[in-house]
C-alpha atoms as a PDB file:
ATOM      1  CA  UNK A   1       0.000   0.000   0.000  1.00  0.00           C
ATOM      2  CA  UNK A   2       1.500   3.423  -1.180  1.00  0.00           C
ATOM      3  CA  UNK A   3      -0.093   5.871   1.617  1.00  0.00           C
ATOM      4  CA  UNK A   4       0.418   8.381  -0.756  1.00  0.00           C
ATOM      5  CA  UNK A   5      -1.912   7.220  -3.414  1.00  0.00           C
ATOM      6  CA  UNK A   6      -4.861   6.637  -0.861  1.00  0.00           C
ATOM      7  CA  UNK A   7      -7.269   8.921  -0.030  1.00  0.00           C
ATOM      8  CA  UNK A   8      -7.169  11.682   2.135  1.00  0.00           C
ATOM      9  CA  UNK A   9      -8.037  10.739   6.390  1.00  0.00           C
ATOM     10  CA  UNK A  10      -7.327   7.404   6.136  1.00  0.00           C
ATOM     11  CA  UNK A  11      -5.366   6.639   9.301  1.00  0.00           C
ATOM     12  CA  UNK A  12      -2.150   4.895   8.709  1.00  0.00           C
ATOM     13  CA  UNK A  13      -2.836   2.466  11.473  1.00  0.00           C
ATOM     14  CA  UNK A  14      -5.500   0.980   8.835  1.00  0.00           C
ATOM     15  CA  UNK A  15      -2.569   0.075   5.777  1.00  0.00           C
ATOM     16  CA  UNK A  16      -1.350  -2.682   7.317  1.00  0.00           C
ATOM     17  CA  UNK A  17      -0.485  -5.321   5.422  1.00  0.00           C
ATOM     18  CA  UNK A  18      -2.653  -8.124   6.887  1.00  0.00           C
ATOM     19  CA  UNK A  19      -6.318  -7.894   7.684  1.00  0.00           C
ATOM     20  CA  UNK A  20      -7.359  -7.796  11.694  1.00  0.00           C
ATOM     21  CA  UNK A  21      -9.512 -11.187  12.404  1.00  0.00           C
ATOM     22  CA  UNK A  22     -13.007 -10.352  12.673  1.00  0.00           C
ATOM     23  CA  UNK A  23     -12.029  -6.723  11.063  1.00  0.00           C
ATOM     24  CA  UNK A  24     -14.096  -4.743   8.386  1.00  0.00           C
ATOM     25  CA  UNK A  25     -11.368  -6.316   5.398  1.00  0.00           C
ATOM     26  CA  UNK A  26     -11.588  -9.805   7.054  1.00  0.00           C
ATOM     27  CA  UNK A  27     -15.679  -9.678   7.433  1.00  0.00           C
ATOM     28  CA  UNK A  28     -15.716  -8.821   3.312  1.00  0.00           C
ATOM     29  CA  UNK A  29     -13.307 -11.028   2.674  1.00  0.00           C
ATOM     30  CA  UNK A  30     -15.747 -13.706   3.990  1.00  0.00           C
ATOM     31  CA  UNK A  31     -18.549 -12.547   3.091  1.00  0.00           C
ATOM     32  CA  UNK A  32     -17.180 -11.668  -0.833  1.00  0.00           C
ATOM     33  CA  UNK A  33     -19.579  -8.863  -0.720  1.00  0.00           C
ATOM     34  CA  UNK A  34     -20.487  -6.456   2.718  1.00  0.00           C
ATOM     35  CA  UNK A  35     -23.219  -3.557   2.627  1.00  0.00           C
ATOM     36  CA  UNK A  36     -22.692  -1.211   5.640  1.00  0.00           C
ATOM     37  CA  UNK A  37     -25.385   1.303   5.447  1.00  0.00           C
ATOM     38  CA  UNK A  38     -24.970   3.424   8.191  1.00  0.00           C
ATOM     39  CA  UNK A  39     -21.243   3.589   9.541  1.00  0.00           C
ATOM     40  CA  UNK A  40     -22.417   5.101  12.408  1.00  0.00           C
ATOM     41  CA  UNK A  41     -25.035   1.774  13.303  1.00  0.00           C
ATOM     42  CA  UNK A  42     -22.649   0.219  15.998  1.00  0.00           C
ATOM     43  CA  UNK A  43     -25.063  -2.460  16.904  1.00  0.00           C
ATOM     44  CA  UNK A  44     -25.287  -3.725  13.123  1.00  0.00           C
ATOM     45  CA  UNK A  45     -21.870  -3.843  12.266  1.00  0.00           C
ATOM     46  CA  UNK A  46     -19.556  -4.734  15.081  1.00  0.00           C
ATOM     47  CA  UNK A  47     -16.921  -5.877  13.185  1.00  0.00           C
ATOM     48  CA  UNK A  48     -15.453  -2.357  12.129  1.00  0.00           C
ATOM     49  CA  UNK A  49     -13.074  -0.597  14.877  1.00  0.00           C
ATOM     50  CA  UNK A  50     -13.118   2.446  16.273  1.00  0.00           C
ATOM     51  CA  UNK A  51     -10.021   3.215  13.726  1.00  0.00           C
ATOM     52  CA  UNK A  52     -12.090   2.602  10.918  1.00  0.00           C
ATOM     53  CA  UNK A  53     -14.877   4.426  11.740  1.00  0.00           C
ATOM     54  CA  UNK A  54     -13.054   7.470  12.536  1.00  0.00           C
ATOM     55  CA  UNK A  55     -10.866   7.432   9.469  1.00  0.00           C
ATOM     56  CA  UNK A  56     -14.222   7.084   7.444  1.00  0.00           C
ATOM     57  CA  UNK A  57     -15.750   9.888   9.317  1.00  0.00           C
ATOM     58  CA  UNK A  58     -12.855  12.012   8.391  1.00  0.00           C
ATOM     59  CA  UNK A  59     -13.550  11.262   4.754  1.00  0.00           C
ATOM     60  CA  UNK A  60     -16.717  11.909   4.614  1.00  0.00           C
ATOM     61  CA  UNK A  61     -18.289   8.252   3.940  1.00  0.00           C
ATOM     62  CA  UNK A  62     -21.673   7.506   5.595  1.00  0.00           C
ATOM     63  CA  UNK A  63     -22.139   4.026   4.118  1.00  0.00           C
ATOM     64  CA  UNK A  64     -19.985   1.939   1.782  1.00  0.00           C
ATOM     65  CA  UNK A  65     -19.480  -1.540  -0.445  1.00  0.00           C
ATOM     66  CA  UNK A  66     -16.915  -3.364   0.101  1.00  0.00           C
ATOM     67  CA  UNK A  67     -16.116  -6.326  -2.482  1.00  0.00           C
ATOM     68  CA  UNK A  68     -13.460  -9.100  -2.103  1.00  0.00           C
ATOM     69  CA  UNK A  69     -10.999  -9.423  -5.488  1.00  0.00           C
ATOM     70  CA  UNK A  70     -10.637 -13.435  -6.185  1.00  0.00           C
ATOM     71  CA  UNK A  71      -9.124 -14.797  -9.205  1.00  0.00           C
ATOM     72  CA  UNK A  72      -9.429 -18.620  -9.281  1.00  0.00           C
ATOM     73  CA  UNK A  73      -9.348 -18.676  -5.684  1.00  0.00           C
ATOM     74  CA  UNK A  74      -7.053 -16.626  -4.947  1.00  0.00           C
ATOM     75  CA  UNK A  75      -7.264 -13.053  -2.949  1.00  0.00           C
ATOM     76  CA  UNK A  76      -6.103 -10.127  -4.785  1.00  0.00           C
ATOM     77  CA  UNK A  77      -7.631  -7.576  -2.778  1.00  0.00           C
ATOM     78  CA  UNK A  78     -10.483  -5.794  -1.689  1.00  0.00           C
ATOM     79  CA  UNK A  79     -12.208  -2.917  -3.057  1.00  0.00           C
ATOM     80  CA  UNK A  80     -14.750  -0.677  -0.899  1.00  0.00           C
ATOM     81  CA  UNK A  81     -17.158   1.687  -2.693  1.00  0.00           C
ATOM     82  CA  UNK A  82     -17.641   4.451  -0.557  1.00  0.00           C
ATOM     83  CA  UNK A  83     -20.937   7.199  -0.399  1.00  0.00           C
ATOM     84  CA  UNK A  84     -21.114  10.425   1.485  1.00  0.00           C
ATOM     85  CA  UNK A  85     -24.873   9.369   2.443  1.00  0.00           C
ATOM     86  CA  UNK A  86     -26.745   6.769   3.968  1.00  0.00           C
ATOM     87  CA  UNK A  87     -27.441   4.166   2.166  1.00  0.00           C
ATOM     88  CA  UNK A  88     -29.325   1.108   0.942  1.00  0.00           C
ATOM     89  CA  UNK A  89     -27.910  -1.440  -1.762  1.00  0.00           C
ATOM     90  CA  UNK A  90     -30.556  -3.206  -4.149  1.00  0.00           C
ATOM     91  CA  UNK A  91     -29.753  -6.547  -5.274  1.00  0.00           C
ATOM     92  CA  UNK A  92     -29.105  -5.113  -9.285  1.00  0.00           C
ATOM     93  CA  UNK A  93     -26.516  -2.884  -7.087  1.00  0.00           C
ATOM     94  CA  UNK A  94     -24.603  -5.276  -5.329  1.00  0.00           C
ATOM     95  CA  UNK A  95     -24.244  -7.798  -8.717  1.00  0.00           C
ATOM     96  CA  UNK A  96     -23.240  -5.015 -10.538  1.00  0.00           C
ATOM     97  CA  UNK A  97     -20.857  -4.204  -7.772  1.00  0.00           C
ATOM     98  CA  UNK A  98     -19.544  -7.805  -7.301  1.00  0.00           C
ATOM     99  CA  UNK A  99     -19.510  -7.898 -11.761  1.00  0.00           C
ATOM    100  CA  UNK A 100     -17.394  -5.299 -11.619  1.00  0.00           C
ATOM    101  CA  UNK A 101     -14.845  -6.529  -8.731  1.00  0.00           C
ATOM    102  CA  UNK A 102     -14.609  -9.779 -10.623  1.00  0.00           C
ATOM    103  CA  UNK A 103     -13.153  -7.895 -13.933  1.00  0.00           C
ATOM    104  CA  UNK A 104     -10.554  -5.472 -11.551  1.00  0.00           C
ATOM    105  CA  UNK A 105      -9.791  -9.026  -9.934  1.00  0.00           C
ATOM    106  CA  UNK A 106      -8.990 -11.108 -12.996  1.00  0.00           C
ATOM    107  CA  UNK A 107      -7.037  -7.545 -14.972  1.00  0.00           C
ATOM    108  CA  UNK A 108      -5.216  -7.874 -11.123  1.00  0.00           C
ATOM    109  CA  UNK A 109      -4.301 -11.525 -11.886  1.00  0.00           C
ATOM    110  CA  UNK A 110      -3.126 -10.326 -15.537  1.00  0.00           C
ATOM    111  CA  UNK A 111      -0.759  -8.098 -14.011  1.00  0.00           C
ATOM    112  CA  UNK A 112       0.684 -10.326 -11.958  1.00  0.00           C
ATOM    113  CA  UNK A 113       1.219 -12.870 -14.187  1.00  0.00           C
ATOM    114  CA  UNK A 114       2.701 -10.911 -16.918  1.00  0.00           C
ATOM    115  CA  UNK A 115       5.026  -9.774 -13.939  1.00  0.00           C
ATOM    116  CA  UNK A 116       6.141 -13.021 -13.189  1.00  0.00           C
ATOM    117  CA  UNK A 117       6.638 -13.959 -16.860  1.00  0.00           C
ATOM    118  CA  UNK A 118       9.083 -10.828 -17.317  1.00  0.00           C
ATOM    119  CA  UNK A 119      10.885 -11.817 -13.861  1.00  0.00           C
ATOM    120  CA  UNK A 120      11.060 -15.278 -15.631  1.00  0.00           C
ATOM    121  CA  UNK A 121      12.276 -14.305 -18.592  1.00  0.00           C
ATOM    122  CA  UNK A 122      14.846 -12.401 -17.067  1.00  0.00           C
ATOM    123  CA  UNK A 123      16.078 -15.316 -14.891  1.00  0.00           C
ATOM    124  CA  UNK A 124      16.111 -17.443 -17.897  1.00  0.00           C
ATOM    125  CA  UNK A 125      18.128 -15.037 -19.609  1.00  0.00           C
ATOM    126  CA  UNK A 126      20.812 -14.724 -17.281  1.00  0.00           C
ATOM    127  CA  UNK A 127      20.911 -18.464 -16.782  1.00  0.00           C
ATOM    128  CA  UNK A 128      21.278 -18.925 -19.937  1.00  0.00           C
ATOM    129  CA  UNK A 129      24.230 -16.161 -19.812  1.00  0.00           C
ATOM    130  CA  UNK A 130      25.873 -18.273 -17.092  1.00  0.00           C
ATOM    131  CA  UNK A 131      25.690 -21.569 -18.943  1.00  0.00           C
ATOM    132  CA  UNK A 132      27.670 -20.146 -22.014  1.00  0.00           C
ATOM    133  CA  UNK A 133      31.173 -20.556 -20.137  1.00  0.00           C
ATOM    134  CA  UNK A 134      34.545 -20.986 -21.697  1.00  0.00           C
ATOM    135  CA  UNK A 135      37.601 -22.046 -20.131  1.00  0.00           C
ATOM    136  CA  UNK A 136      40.099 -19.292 -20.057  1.00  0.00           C
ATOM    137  CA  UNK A 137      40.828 -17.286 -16.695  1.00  0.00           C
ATOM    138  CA  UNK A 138      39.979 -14.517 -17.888  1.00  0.00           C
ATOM    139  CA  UNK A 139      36.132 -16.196 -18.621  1.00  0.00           C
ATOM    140  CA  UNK A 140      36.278 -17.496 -15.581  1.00  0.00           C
ATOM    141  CA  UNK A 141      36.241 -14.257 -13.607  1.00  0.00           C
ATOM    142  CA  UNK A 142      33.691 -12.512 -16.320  1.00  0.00           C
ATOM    143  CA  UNK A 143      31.470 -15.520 -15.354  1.00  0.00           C
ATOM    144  CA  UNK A 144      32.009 -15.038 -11.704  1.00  0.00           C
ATOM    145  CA  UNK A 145      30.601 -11.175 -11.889  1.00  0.00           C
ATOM    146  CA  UNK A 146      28.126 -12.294 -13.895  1.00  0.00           C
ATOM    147  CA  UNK A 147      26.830 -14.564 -11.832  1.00  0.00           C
ATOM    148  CA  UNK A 148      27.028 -12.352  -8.688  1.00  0.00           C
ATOM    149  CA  UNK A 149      24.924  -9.430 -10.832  1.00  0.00           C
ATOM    150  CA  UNK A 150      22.515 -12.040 -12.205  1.00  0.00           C
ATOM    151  CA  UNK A 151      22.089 -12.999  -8.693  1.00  0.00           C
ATOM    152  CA  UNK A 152      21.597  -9.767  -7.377  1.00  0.00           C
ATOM    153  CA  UNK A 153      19.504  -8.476  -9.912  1.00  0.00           C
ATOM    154  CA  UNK A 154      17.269 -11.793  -9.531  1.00  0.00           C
ATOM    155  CA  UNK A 155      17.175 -11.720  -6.221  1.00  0.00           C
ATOM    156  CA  UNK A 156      16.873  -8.154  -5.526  1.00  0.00           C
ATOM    157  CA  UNK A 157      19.312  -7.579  -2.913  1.00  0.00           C
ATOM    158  CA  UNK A 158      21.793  -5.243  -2.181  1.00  0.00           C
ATOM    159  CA  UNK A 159      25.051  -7.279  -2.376  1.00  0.00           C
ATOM    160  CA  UNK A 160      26.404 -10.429  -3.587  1.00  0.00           C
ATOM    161  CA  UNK A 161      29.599 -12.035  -2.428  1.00  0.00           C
ATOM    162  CA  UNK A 162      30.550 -15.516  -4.263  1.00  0.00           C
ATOM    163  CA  UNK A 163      33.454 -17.661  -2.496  1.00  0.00           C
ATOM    164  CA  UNK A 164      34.880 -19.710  -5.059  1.00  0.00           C
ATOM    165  CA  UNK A 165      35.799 -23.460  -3.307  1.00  0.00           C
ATOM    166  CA  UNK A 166      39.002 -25.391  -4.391  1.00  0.00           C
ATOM    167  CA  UNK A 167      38.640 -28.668  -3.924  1.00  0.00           C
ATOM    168  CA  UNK A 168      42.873 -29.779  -4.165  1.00  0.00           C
ATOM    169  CA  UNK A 169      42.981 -27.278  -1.439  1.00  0.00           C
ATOM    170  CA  UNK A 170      40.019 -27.935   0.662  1.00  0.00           C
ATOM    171  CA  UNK A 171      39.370 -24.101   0.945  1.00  0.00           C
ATOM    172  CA  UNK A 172      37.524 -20.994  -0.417  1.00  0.00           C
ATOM    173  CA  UNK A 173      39.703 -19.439  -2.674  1.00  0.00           C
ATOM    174  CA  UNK A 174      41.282 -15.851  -1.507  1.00  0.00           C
ATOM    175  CA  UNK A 175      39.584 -13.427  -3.803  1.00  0.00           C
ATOM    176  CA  UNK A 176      35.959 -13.549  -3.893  1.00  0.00           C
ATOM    177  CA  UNK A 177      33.874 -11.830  -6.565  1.00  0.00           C
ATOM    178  CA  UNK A 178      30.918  -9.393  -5.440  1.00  0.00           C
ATOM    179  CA  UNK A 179      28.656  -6.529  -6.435  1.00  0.00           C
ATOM    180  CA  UNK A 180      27.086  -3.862  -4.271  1.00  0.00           C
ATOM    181  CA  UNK A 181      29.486  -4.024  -1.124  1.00  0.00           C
ATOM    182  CA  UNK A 182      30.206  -1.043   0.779  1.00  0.00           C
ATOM    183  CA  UNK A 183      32.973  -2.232   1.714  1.00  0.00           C
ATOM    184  CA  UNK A 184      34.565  -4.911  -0.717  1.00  0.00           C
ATOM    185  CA  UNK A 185      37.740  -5.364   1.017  1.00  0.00           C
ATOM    186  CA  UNK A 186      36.213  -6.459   4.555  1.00  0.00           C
ATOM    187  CA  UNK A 187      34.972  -9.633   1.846  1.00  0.00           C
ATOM    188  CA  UNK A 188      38.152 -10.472   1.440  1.00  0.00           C
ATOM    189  CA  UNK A 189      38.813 -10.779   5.113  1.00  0.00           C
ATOM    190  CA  UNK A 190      35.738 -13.257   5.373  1.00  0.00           C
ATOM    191  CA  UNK A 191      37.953 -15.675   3.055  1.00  0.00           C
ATOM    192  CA  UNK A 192      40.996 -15.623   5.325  1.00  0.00           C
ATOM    193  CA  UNK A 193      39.159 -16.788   8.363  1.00  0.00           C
END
């Protein structure tokens, strides 16, 4: 959640990443589809905290929709329809509602996936880099930095440091090879020890 693309009021204390059991996201979440009416109507909708109901008073909201995202059963989200008035859903309302939350669900899914098939890709593609090794010294330390940015770049991380092992000797070889050290020659102490 990017606070700063959310609307104005919400408390900060109601972005967090997983929902509260029993909560207003949790109840819809069940439910796949929740009609509060009156925010301020305690007694019919105990599941929303104080929290909540403060941070939709200082929006504005007086009643609101909220509709689970699922994409082959999976959660993607939730999505809450807000009004500055009382309200009352119809039945046409709510399937419209819940029509509507199934295509923002499945374009979710799309995103997601295309995503992970350009994350893919790019793995693939610096495997395959890796795999095309020759034999020369001078190969074998271009390899070595390319594996340590293909692993950092894969794994998004802020530094890789790769020990080479020699076998005859039973022990990492002296210079290592990393990317995105602060401090590259404390790596080289690791190696000693």
């Amino acid at each position: 959640f990017n606070g700063s693309r959310c609307a104005r009021g919400i408390n900060s204390a109601l972005l967090q990443n997983n929902p509260r059991d029993g909560g207003t996201t949790d109840t819809v979440m069940q439910q796949k589809w929740l009609a509060v009416h009156d925010i301020d109507d305690q007694e019919a909708y105990p599941f929303m905290g104080e929290t909540t109901r403060q941070s939709l008073h200082d929006m504005g909201v007086k009643s609101f929709q909220g509709i689970a995202l699922k994409a082959d059963n999976e959660y993607l989200g939730v999505i809450y329809v807000n009004y500055n008035k009382v309200r009352y859903f119809t039945q046409d309302e709510q399937e419209t509602a819940v029509t509507f939350a199934n295509y923002v669900a499945l374009a979710l899914k799309q995103v997601r996936l295309v995503r992970n098939l350009r994350k893919a890709r790019r793995v693939s593609q610096i495997v395959a880099k890796l795999t095309t090794l020759n034999s020369s010294e001078d190969s074998l330390n271009d390899t070595l930095l390319s594996i340590v940015e293909g692993t950092r770049e894969v794994l998004n991380c802020d530094a890789v440091t790769l020990y080479p092992y020699d076998p005859s000797r039973q022990k990492l070889i002296n210079t290592p090879t990393s990317t995105g050290l602060i401090y590259p020659d404390r790596a080289q102490r690791i190696a000693n020890m």
